[in-house]
Protein backbone atom coordinates (compact mmCIF):
# COMPACT_ATOMS: atom_id res chain seq x y z
CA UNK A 1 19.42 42.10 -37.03
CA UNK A 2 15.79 42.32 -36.14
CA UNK A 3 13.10 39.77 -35.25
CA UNK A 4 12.09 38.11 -38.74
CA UNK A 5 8.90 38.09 -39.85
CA UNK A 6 6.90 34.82 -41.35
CA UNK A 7 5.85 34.95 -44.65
CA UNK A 8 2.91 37.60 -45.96
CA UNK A 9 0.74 35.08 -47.08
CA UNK A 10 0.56 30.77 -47.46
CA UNK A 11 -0.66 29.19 -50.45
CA UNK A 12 -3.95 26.87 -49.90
CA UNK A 13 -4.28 23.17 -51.21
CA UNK A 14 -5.80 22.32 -54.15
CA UNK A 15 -9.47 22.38 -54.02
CA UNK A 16 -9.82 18.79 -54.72
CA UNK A 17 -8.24 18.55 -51.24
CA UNK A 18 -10.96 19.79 -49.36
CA UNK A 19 -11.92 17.61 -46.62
CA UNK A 20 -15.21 16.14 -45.66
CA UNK A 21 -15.20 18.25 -41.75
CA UNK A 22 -16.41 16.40 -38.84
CA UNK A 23 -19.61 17.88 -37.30
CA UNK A 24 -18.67 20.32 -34.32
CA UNK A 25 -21.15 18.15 -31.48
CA UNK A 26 -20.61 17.61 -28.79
CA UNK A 27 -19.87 21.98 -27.91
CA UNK A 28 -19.89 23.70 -24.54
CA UNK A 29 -23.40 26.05 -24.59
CA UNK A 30 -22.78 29.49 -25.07
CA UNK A 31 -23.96 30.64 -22.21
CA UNK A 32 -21.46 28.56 -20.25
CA UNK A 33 -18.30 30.34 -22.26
CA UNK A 34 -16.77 34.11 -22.36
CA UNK A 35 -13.76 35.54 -23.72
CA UNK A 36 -11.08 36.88 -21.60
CA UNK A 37 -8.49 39.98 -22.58
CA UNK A 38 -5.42 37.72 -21.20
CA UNK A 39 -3.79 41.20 -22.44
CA UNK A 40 -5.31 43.72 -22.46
CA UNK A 41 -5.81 45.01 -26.54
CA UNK A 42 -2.99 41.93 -27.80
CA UNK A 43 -4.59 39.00 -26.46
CA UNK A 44 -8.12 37.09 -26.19
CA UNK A 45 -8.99 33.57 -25.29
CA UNK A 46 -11.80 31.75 -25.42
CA UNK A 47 -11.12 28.13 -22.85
CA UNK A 48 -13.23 25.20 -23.70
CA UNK A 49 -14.46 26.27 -27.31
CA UNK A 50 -13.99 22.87 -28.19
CA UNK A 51 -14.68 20.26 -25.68
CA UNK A 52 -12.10 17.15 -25.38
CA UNK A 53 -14.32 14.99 -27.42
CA UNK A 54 -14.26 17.05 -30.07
CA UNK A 55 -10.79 17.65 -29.63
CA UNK A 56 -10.00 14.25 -29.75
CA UNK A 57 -12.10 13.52 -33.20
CA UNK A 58 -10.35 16.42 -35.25
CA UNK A 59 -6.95 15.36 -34.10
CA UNK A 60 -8.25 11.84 -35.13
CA UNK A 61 -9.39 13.67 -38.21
CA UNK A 62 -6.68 15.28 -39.09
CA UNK A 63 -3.88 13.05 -38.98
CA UNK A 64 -5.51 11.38 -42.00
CA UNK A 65 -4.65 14.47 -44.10
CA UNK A 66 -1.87 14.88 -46.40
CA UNK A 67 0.09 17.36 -44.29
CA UNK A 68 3.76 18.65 -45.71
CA UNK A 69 6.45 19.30 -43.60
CA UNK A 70 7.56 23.04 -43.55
CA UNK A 71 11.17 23.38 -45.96
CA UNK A 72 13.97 23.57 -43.48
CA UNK A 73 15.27 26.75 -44.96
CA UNK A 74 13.38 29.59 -44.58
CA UNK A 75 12.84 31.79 -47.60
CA UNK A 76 14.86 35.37 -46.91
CA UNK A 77 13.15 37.17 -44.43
CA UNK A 78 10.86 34.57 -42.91
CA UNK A 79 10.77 33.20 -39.26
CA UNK A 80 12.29 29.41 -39.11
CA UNK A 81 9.35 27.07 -38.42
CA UNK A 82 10.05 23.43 -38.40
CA UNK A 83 6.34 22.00 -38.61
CA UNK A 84 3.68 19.48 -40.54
CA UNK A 85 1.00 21.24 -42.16
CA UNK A 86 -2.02 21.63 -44.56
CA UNK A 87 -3.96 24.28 -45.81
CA UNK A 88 -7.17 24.85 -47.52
CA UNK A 89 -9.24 27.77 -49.03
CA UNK A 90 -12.56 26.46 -47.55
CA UNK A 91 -14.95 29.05 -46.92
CA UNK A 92 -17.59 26.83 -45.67
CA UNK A 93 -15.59 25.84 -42.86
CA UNK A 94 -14.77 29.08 -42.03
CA UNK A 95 -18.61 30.24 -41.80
CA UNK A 96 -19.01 26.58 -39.73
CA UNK A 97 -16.71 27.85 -37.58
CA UNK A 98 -17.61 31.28 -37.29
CA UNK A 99 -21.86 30.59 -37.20
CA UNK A 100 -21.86 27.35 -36.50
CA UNK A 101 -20.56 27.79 -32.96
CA UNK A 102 -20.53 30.23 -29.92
CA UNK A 103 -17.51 32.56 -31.89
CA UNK A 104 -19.84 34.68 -33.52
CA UNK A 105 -21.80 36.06 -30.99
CA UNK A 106 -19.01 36.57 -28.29
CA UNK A 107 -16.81 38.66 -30.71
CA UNK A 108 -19.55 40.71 -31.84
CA UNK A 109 -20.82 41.12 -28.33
CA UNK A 110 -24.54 39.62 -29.17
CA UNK A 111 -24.23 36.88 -26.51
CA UNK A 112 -25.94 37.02 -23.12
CA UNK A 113 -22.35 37.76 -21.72
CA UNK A 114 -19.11 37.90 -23.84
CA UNK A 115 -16.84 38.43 -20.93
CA UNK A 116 -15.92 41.57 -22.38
CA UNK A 117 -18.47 44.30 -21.21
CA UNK A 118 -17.67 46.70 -24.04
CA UNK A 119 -20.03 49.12 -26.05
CA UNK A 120 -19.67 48.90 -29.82
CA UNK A 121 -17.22 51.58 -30.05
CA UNK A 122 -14.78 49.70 -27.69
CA UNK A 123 -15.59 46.24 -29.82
CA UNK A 124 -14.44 47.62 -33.13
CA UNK A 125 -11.53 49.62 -31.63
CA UNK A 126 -10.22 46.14 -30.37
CA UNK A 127 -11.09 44.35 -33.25
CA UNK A 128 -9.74 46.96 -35.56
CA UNK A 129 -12.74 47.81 -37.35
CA UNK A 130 -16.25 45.44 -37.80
CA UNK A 131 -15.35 41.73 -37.70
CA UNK A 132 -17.79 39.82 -40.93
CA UNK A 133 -16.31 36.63 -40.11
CA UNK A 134 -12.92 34.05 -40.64
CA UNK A 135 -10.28 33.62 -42.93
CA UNK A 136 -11.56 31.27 -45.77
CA UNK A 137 -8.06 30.06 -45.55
CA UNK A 138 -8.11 26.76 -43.05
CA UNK A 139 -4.63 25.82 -41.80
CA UNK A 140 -3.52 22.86 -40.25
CA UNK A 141 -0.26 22.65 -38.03
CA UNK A 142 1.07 20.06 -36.51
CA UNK A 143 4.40 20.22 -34.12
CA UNK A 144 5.71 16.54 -33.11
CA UNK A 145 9.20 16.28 -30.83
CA UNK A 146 11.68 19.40 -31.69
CA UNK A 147 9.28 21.22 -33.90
CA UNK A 148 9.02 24.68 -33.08
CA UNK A 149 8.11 28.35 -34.55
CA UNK A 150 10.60 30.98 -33.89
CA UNK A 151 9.88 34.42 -33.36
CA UNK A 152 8.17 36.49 -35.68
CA UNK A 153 5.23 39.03 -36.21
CA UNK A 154 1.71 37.43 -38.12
CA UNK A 155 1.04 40.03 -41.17
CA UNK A 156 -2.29 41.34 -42.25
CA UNK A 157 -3.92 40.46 -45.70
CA UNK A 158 -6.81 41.17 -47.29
CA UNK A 159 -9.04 38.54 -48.36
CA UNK A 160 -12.81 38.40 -50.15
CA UNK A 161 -15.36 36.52 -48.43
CA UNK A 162 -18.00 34.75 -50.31
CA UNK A 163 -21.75 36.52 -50.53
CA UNK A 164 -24.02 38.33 -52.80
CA UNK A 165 -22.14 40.61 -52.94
CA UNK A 166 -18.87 39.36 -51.90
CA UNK A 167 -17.44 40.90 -48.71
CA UNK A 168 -13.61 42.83 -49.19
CA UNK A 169 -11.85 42.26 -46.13
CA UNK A 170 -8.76 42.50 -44.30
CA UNK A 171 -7.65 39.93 -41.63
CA UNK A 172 -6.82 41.64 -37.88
CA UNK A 173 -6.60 39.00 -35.13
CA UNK A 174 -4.94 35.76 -35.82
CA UNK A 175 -7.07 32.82 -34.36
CA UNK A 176 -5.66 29.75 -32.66
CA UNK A 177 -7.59 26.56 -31.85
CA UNK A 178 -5.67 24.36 -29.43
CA UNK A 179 -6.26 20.46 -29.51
CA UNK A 180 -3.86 19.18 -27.94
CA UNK A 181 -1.84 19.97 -24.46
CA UNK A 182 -0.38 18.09 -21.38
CA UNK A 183 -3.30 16.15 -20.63
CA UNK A 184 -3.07 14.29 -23.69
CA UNK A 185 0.62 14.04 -23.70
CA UNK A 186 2.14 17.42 -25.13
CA UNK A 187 4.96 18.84 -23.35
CA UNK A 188 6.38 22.29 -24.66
CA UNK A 189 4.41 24.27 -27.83
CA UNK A 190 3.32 27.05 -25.20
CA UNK A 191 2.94 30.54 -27.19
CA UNK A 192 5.04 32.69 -25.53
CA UNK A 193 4.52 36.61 -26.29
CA UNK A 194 7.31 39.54 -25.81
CA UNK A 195 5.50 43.29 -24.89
CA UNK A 196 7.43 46.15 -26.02
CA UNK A 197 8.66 48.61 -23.09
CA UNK A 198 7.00 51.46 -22.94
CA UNK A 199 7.72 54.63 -24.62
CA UNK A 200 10.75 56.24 -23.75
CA UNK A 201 12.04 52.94 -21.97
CA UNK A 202 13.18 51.21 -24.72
CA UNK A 203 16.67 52.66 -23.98
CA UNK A 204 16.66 52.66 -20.41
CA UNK A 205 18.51 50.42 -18.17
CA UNK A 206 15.41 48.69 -16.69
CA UNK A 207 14.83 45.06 -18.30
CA UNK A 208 12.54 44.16 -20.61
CA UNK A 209 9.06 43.42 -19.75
CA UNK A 210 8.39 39.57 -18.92
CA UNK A 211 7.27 37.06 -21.52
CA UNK A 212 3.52 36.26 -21.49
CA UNK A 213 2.69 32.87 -21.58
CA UNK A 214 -0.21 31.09 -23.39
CA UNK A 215 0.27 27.23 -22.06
CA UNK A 216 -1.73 24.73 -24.11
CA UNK A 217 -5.24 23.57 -22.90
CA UNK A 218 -7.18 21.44 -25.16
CA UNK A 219 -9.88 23.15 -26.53
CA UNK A 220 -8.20 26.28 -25.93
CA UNK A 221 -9.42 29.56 -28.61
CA UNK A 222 -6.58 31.94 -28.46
CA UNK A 223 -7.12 35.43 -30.55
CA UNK A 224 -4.06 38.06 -30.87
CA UNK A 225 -3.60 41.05 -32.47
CA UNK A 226 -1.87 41.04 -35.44
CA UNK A 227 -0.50 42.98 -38.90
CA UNK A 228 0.65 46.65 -37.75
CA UNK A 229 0.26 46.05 -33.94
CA UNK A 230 1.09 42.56 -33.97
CA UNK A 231 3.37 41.34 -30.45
CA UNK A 232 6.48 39.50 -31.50
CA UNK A 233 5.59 36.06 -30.45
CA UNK A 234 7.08 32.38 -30.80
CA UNK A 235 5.47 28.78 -30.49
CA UNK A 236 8.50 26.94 -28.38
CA UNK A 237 9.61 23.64 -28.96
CA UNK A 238 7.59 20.66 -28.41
CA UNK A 239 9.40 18.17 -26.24
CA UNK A 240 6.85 15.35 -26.30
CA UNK A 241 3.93 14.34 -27.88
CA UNK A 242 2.22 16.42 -30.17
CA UNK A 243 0.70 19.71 -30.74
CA UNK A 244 -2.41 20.02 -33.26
CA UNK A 245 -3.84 23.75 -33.71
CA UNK A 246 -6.11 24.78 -35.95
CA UNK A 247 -5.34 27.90 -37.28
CA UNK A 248 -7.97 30.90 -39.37
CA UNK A 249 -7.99 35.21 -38.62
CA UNK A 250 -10.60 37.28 -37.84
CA UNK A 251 -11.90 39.15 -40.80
CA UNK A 252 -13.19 42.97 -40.77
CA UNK A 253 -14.45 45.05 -43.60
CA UNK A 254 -12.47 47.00 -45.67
């Protein structure tokens, strides 16, 4: 049996749910950050896209929120995931997060340096077509002592972003935000991605290619590639301590 995938879509929280945000201050200066292809088309990161203080107050933040823990029976088909979570359609946040801080300008290349050093038509090729912001669709995850995500591939889904006129989208790269890690006690929760061979190896005798790695570092932006090229990919098993990630997906137009 194949890799199973998580489900297509989640269902937000109530509007009435929608929580009062703290402000994003104190943040690293653009000029001091740049993204870096960990691998190369599958995965971006962005270190230090929220500094420890801020880190710190949005864990604060959101342990206050009414998170559920995830059903410990997957629904046919999906990935198991044993975590606490909460989710919101909040597109406010999502712009916040998108204009509000350095993300905008290094994904669409309009910062002094990106740390990409592509030309347009190398930018939307990655990206999978022009990016017009985040997922209005805020999740929260939380992974204390045993909690883990097994593997599975993140679908694609279109969305509508708000505007005059409203923007039809479709989401791309999945989007990570790291607020915890070893420093403040988290052991285990690395994201741990498995390449395909190459073509024509897949039924050779050579073995597999190696994991990639993405340990936890607070403040840590991590961007893959999701939907039809998406890398099978697990969160393993927190040991101690506690994980936090904030979790939205690059939007393009459609």
């Amino acid at each position: 049996m194949g890799p199973k995938k998580k489900t297509k879509s989640e269902t937000p929280s109530p509007p009435t749910l929608t929580p009062s945000w703290p402000a994003f201050a104190p943040l690293i200066p653009e000029s001091d950050l740049s993204l870096h292809e960990a691998f190369p088309g599958q995965i971006v990161t962005l270190p230090n896209f929220f500094t420890a203080t801020l880190s710190k107050t949005y864990v604060s933040f959101l342990s206050s929120l009414p998170l559920a823990t995830t059903p410990g029976k997957p629904k046919r088909g999906d990935a198991v995931r044993v975590n606490d979570r909460f989710q919101v359609d909040d597109p406010a946040f999502a712009e916040r997060l998108w204009s509000g801080t350095s993300l905008r300008n290094l994904v669409l290349g309009t910062a002094e340096n990106d740390g990409l050093g592509m030309d347009d038509a190398q930018r939307r090729n990655l990206w999978g077509g022009d990016v017009v912001g985040l997922n209005p669709n805020i999740r929260i995850y939380r992974y204390s002592k045993g909690q883990f995500f097994d593997q599975h591939y993140d679908d694609s889904n279109n969305v509508t972003l708000p505007g005059s006129p409203p923007v039809p989208a479709r989401t791309t790269w999945t989007l990570l935000l790291y607020l915890t890690s070893p420093a403040t006690g988290c052991i285990g929760g690395e994201t741990v991605f498995y390449p395909e061979p190459e073509t024509g190896k897949k039924r050779s005798k050579e073995p597999p290619p190696e994991p990639f790695v993405v340990e936890l570092e607070v403040g840590l932006a991590l961007l893959h590639r999701h939907g039809a090229h998406c890398m099978l990919h697990e969160g393993r098993e927190v040991t101690q301590g506690e994980k936090w990630v904030i979790r939205s997906d690059l939007c393009v137009k459609r």
